[in-house]
N, C-alpha and C. Protein backbone atom coordinates (compact mmCIF):
# COMPACT_ATOMS: atom_id res chain seq x y z
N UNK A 1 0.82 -1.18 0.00
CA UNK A 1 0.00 0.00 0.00
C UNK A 1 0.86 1.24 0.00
N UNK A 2 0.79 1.71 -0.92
CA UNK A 2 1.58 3.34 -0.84
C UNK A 2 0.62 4.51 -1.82
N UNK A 3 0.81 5.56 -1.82
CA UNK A 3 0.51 6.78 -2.87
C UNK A 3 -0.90 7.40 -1.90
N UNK A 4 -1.86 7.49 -3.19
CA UNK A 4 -3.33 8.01 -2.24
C UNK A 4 -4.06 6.65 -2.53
N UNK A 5 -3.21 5.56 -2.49
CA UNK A 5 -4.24 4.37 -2.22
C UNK A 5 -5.27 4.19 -0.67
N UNK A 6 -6.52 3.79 -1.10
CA UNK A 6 -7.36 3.92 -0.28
C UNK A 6 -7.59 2.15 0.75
N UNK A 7 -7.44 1.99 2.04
CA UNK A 7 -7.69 0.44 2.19
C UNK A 7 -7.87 0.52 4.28
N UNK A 8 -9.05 -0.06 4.32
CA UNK A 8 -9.12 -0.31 5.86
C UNK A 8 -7.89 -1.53 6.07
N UNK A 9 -7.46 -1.01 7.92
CA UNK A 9 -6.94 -1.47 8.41
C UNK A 9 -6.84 -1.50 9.40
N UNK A 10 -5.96 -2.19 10.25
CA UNK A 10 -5.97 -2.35 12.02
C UNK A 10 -4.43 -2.24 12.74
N UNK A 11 -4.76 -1.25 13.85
CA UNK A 11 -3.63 -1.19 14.17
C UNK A 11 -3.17 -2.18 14.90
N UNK A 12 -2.08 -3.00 15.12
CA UNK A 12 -1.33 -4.14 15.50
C UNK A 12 -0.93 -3.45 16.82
N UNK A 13 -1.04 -2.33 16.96
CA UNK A 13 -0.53 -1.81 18.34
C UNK A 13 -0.89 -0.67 18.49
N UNK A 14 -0.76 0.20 19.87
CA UNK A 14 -1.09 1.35 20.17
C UNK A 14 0.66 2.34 19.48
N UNK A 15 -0.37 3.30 18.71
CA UNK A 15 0.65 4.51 17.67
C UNK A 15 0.33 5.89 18.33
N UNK A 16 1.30 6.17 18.02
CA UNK A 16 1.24 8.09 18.27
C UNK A 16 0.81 8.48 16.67
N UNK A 17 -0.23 9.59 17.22
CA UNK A 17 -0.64 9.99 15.77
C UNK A 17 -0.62 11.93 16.01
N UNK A 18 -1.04 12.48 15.21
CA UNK A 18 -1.56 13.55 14.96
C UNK A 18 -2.90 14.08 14.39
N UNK A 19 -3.89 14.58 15.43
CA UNK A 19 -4.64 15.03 15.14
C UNK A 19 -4.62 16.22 14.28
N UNK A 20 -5.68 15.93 12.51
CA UNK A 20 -5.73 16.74 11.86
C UNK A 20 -6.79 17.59 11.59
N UNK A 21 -6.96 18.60 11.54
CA UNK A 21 -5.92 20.02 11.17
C UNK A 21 -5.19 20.22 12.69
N UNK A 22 -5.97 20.13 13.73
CA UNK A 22 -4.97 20.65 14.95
C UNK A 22 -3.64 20.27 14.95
N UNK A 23 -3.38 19.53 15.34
CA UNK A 23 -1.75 19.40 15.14
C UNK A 23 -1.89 18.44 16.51
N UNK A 24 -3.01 18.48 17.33
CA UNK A 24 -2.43 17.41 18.77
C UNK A 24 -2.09 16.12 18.62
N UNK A 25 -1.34 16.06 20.12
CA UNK A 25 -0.69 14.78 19.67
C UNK A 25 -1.59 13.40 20.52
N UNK A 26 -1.64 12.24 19.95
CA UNK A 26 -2.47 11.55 20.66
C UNK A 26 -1.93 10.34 20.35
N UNK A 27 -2.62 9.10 20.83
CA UNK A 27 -2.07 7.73 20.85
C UNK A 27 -3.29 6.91 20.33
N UNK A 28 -3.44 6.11 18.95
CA UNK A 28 -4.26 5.37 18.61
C UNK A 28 -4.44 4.17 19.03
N UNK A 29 -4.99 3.74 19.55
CA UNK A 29 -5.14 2.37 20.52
C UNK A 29 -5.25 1.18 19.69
N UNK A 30 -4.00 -0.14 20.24
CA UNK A 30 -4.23 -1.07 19.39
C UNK A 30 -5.55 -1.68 19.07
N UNK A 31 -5.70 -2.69 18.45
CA UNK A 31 -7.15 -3.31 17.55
C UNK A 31 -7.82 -1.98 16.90
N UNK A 32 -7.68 -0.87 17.01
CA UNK A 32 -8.50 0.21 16.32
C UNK A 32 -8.90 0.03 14.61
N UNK A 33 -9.61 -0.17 13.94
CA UNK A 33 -9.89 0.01 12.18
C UNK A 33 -9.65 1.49 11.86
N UNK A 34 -9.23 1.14 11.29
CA UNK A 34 -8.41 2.65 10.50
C UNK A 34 -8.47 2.56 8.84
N UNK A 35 -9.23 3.57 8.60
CA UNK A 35 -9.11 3.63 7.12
C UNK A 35 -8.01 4.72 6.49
N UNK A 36 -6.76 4.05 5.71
CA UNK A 36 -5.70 4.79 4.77
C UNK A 36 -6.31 5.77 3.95
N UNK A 37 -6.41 6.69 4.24
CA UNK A 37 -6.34 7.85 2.83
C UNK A 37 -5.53 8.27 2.24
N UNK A 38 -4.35 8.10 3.06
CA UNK A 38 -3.24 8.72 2.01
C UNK A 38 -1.70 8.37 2.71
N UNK A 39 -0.55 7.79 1.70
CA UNK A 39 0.17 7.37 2.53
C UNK A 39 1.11 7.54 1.93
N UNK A 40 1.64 9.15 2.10
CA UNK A 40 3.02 9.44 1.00
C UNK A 40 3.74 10.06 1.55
N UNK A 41 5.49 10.40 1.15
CA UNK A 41 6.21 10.78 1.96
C UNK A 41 6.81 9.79 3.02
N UNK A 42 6.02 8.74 3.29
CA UNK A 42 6.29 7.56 4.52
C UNK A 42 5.19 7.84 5.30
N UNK A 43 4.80 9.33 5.72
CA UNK A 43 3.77 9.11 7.22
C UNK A 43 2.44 8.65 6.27
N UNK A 44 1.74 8.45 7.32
CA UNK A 44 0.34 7.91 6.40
C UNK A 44 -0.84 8.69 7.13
N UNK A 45 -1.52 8.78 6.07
CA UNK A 45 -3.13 9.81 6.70
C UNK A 45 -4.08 8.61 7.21
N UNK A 46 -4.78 8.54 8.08
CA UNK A 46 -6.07 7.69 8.19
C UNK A 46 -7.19 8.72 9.33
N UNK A 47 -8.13 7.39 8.83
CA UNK A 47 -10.03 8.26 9.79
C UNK A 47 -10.35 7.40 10.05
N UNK A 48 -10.22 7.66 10.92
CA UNK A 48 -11.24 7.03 12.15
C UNK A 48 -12.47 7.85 12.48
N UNK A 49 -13.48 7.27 13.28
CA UNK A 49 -14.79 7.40 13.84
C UNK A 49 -14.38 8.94 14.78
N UNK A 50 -13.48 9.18 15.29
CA UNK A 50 -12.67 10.19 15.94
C UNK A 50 -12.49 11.26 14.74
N UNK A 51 -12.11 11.33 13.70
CA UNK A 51 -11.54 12.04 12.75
C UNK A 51 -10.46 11.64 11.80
N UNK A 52 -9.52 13.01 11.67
CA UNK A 52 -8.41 12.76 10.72
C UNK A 52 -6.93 12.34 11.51
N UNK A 53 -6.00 11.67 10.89
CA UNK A 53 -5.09 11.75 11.94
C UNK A 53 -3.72 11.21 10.99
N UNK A 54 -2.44 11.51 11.33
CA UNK A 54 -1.09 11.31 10.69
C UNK A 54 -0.65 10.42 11.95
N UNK A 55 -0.30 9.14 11.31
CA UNK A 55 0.75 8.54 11.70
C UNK A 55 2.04 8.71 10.94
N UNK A 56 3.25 8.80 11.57
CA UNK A 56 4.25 9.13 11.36
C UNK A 56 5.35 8.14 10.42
N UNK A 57 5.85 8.20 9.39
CA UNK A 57 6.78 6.88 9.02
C UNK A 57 7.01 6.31 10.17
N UNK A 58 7.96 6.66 11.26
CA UNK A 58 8.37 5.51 12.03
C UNK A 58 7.45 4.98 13.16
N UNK A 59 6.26 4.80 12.65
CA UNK A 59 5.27 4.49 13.47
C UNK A 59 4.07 3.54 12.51
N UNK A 60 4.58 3.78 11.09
CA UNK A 60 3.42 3.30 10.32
C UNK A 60 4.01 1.72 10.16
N UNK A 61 4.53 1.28 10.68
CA UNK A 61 4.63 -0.56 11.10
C UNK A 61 3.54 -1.06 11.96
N UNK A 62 3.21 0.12 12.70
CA UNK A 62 1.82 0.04 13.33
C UNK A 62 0.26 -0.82 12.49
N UNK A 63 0.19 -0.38 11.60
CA UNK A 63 -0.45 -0.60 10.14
C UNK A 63 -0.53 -2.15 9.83
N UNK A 64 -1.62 -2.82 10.36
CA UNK A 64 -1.42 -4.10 9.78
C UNK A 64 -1.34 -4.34 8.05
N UNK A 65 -0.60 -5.08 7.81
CA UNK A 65 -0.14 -5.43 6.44
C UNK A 65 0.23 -3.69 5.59
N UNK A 66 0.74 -2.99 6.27
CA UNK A 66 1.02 -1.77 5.84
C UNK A 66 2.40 -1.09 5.20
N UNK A 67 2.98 -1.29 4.12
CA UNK A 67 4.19 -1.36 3.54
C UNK A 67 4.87 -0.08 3.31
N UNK A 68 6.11 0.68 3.46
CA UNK A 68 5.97 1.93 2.92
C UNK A 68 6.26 1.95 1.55
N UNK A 69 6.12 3.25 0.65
CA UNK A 69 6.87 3.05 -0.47
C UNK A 69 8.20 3.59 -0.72
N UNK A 70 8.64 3.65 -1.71
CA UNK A 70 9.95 4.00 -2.03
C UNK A 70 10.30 5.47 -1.85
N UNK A 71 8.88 6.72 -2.05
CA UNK A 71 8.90 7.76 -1.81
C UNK A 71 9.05 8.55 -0.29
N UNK A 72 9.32 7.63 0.76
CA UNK A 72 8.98 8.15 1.87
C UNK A 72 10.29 9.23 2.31
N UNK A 73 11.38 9.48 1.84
CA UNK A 73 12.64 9.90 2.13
C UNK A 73 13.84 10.10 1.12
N UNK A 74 14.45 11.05 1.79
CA UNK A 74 15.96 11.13 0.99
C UNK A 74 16.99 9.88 0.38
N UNK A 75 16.95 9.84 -0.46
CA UNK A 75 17.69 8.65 -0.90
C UNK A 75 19.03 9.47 -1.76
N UNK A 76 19.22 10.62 -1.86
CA UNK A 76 20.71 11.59 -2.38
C UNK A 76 21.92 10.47 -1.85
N UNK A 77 22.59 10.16 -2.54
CA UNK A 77 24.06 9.92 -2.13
C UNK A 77 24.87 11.04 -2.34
N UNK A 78 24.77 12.41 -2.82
CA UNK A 78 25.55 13.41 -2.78
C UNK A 78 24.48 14.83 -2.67
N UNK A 79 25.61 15.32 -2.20
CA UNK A 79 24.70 16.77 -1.73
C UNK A 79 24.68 17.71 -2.82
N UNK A 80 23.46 18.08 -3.10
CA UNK A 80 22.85 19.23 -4.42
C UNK A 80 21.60 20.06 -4.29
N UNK A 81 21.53 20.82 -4.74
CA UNK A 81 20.32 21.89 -4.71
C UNK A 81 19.53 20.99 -4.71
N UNK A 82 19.91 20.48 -6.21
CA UNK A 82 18.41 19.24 -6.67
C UNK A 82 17.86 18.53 -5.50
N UNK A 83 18.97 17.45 -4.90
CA UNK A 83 18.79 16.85 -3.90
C UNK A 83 17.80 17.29 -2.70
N UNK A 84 18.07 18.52 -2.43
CA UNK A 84 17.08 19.34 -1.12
C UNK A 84 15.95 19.60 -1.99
N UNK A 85 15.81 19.86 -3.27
CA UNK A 85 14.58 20.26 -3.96
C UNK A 85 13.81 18.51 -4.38
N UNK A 86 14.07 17.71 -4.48
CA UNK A 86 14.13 16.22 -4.38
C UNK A 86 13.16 16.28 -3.27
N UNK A 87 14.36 16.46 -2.24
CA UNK A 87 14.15 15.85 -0.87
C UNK A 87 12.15 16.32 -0.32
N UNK A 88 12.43 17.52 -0.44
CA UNK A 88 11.19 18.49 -0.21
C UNK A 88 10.12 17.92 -1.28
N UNK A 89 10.23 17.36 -2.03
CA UNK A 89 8.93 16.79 -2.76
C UNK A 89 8.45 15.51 -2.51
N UNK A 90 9.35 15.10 -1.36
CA UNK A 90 9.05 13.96 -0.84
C UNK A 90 8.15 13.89 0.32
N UNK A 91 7.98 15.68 0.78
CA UNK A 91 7.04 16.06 1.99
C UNK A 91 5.40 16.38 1.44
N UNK A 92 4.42 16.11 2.16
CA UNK A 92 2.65 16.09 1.91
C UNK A 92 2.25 17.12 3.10
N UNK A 93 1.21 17.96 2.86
CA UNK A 93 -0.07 18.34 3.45
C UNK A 93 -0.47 17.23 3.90
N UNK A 94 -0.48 16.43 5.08
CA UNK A 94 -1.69 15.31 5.58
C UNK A 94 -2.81 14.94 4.35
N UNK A 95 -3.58 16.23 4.21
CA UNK A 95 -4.64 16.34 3.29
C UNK A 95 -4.47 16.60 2.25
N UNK A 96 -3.80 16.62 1.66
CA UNK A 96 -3.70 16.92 0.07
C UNK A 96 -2.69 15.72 -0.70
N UNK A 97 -2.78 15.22 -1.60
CA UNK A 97 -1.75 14.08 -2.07
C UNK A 97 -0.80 14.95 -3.47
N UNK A 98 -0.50 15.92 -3.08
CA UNK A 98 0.07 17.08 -3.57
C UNK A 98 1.13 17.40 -2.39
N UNK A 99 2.95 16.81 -3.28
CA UNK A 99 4.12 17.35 -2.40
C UNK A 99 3.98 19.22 -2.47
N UNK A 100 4.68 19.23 -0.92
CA UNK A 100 4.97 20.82 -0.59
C UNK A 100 5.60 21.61 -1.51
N UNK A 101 6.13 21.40 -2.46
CA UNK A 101 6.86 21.99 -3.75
C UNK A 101 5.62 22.30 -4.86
N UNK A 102 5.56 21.03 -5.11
CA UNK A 102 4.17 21.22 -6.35
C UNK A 102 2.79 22.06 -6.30
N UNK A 103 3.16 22.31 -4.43
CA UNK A 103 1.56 22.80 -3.53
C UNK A 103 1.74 24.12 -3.95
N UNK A 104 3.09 24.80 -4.35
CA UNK A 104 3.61 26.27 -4.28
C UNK A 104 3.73 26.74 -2.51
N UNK A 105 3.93 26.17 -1.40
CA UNK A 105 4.45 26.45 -0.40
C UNK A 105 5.55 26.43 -0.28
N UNK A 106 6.40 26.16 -0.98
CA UNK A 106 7.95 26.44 -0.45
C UNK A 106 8.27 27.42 -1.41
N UNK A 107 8.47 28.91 -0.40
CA UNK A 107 8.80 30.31 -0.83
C UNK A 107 10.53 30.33 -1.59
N UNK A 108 11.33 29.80 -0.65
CA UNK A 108 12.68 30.43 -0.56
C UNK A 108 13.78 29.00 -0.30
N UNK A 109 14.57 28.58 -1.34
CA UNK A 109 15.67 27.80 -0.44
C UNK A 109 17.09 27.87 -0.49
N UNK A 110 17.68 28.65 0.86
CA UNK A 110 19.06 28.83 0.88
C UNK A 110 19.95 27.80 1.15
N UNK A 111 21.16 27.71 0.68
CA UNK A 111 22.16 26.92 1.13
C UNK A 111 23.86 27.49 1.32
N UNK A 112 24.33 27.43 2.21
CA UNK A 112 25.16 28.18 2.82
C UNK A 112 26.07 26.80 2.72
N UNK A 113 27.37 26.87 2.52
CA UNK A 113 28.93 26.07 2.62
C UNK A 113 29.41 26.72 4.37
N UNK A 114 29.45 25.25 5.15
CA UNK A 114 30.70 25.88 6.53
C UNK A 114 31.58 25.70 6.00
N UNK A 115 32.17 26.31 7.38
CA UNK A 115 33.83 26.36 7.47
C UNK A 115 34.24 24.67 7.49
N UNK A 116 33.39 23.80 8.04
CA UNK A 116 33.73 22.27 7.81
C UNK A 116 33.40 21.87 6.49
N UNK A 117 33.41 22.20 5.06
CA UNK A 117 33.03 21.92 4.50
C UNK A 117 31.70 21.14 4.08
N UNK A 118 30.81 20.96 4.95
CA UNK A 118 29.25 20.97 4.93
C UNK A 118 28.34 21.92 4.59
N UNK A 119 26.94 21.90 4.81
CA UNK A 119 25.98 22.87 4.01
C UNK A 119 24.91 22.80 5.34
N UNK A 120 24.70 24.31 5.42
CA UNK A 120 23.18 24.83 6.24
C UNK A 120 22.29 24.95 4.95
N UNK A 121 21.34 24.27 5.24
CA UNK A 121 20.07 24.54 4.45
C UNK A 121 19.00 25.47 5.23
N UNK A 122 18.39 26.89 4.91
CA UNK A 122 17.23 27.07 5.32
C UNK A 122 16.11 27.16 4.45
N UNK A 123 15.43 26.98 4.56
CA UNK A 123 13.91 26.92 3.99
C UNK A 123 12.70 28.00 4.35
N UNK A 124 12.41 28.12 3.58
CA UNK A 124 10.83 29.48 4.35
C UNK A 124 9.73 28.67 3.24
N UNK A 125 9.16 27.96 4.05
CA UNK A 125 7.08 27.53 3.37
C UNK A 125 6.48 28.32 4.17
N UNK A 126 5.55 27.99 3.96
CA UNK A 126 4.03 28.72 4.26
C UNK A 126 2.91 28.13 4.46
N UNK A 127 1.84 27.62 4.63
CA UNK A 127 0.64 26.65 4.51
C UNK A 127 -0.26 27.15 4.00
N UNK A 128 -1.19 26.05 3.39
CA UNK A 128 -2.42 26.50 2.53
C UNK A 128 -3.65 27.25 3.30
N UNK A 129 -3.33 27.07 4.80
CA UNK A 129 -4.48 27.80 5.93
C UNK A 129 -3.16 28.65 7.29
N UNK A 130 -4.03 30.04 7.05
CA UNK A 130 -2.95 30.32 8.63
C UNK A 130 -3.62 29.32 9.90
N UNK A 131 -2.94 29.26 10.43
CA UNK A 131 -3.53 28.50 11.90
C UNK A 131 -3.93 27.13 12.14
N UNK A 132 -3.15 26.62 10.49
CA UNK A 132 -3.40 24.98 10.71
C UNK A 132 -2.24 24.41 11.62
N UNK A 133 -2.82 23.55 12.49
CA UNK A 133 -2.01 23.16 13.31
C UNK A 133 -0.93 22.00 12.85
N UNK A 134 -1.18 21.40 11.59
CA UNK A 134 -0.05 20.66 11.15
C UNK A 134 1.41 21.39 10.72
N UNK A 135 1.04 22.50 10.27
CA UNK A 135 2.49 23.55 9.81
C UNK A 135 3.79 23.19 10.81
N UNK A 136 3.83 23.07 11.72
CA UNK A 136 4.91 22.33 12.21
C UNK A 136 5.01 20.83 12.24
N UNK A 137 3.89 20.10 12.22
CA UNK A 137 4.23 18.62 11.72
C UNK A 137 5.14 18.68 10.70
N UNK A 138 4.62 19.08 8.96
CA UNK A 138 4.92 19.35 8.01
C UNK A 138 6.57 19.65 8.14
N UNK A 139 6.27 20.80 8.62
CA UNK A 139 7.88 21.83 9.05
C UNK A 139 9.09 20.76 9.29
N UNK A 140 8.89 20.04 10.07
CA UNK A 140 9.57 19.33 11.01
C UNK A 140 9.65 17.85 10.01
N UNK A 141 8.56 17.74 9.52
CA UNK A 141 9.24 16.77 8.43
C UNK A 141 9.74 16.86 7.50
N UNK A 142 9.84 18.10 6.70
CA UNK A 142 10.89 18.95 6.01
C UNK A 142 12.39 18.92 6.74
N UNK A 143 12.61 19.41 8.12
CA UNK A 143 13.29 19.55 7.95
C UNK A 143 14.48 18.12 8.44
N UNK A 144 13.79 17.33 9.04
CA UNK A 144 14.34 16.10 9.61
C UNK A 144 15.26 15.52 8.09
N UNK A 145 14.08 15.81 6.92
CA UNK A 145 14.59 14.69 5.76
C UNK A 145 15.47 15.53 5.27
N UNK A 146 15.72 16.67 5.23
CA UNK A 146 17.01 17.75 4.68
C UNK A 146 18.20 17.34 5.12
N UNK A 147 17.49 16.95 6.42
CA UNK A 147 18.79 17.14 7.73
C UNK A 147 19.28 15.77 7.57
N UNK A 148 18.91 14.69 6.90
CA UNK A 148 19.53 13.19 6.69
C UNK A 148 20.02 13.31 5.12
N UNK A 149 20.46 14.59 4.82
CA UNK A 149 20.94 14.51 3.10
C UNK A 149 22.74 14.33 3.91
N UNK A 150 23.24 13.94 3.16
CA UNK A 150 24.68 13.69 2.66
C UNK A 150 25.51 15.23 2.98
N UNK A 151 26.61 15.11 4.06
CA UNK A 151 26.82 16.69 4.66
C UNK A 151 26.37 17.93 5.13
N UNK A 152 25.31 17.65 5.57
CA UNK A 152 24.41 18.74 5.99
C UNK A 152 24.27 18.88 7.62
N UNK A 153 24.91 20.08 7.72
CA UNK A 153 25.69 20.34 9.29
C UNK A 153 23.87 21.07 10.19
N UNK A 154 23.49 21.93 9.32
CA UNK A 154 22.33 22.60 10.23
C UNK A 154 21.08 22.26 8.92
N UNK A 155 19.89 22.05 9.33
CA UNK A 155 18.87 22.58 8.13
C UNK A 155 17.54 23.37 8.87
N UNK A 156 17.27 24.15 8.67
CA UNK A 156 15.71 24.90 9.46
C UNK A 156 14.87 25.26 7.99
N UNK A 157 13.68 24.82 8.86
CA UNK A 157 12.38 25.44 8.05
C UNK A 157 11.34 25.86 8.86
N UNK A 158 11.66 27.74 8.16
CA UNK A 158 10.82 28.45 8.90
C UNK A 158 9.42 28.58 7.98
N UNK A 159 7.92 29.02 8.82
CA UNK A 159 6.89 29.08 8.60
C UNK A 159 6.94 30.40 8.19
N UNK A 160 6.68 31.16 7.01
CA UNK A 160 6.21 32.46 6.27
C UNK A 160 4.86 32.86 6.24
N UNK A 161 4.25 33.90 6.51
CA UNK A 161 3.12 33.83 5.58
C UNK A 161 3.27 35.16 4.53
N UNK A 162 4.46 35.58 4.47
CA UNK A 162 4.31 36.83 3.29
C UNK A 162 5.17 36.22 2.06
N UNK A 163 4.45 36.41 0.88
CA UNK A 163 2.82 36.25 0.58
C UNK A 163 2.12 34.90 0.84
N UNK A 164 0.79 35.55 0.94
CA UNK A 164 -0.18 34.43 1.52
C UNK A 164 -0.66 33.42 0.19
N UNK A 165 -0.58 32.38 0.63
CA UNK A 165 -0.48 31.23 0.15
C UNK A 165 -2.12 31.28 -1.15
N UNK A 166 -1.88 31.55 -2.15
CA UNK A 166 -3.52 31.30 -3.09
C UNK A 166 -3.34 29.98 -3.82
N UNK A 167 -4.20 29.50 -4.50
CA UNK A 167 -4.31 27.91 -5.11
C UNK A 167 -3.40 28.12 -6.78
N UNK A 168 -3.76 29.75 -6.93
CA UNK A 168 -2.47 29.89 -8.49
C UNK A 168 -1.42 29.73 -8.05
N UNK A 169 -0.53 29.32 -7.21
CA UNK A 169 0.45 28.95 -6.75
C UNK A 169 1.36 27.55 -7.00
N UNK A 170 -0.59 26.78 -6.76
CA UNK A 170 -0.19 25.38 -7.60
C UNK A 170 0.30 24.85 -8.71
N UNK A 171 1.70 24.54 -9.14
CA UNK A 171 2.29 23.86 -10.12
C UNK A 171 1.23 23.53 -10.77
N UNK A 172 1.56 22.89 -12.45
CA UNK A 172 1.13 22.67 -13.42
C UNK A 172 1.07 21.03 -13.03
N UNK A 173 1.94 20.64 -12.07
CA UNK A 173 2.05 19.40 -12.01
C UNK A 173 0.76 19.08 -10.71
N UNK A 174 0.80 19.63 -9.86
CA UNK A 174 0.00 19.86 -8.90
C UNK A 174 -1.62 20.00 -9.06
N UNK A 175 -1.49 20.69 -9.79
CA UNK A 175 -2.99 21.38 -10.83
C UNK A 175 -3.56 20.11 -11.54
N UNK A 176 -2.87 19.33 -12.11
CA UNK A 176 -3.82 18.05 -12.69
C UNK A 176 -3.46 16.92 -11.78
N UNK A 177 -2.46 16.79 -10.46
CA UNK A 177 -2.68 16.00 -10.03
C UNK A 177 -4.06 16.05 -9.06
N UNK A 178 -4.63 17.13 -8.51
CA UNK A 178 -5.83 17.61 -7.85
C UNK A 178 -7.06 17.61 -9.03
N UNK A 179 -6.88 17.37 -10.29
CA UNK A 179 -7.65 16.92 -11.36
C UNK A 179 -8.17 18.83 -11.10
N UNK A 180 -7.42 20.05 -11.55
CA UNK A 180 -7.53 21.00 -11.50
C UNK A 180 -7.40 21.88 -12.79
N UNK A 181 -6.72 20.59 -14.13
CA UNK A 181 -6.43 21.20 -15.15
C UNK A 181 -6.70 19.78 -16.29
């Protein structure tokens, strides 16, 4: 099971999840049925009778018969723009099966050389809602997978909202993957 494939399932154990849009954090109790909505990047979306909720890649073993795919992470053996621009399309909105690149949320990406010959990456996105509480889920999974590229001493990704995020923003690629074009 990987992409926006759709399939009930059961958790094999009690998971930490994320309540969506809030962002809280909570614990899904084993035997629970859980239906997959979306399972890209590695973390996986599911609903429950409760709501929406992100389980995390290293938690989605939780997932009976639940496999990840190949897209869940950095796979760079050398460090490149591309690579961080790669890397970042490997990150999802919970709710949208549209990467953070293609979404038009990622404003700005710097990369700085140390004095150790390594690279600071910073980043500035934005989200498709102010005050969704996943923007630091998201954030933080941006920047974890930057931060596992090949020489990369610091990486941060800060939350922007100037300018505010509109749907013309959305890539061409983005736009017919949301069946928008």
């Amino acid at each position: 099971m990987m992409g926006t494939m759709q399939a009930t399932t059961t958790l094999l154990r009690d998971a930490p999840a994320t309540l969506i849009p809030a962002g809280d954090k909570v614990t899904l109790p084993a035997g629970l049925n859980v239906f997959i909505t979306q399972s890209l990047g590695g973390n996986v979306t599911v609903r429950t009778e409760q709501g929406l909720f992100q389980i995390a890649r290293e938690h989605a073993a939780a997932l009976k018969d639940f496999q990840a795919g190949a897209e869940s992470g950095a796979v760079a053996t050398e460090f490149s723009e591309e690579a961080v621009w790669d890397t970042l399309k490997t990150c999802f909105d919970p709710e949208i099966p549209v990467n953070i690149v293609d979404l038009g949320l990622v404003y700005d990406l710097s990369i700085e050389k140390t004095p150790a010959g390594g690279h600071r990456v910073d980043v500035k996105m934005t989200l498709t809602a102010p005050g969704c509480g996943m923007g630091p889920v998201i954030a933080e999974d941006a920047r974890a997978k930057i931060a596992a590229l090949p020489t990369v001493e610091r990486a941060a990704v800060h939350i922007v909202w100037d300018p505010q995020w509109t749907p013309q923003m959305i890539s061409p690629i983005g736009r017919q993957t949301l069946g928008l074009e």
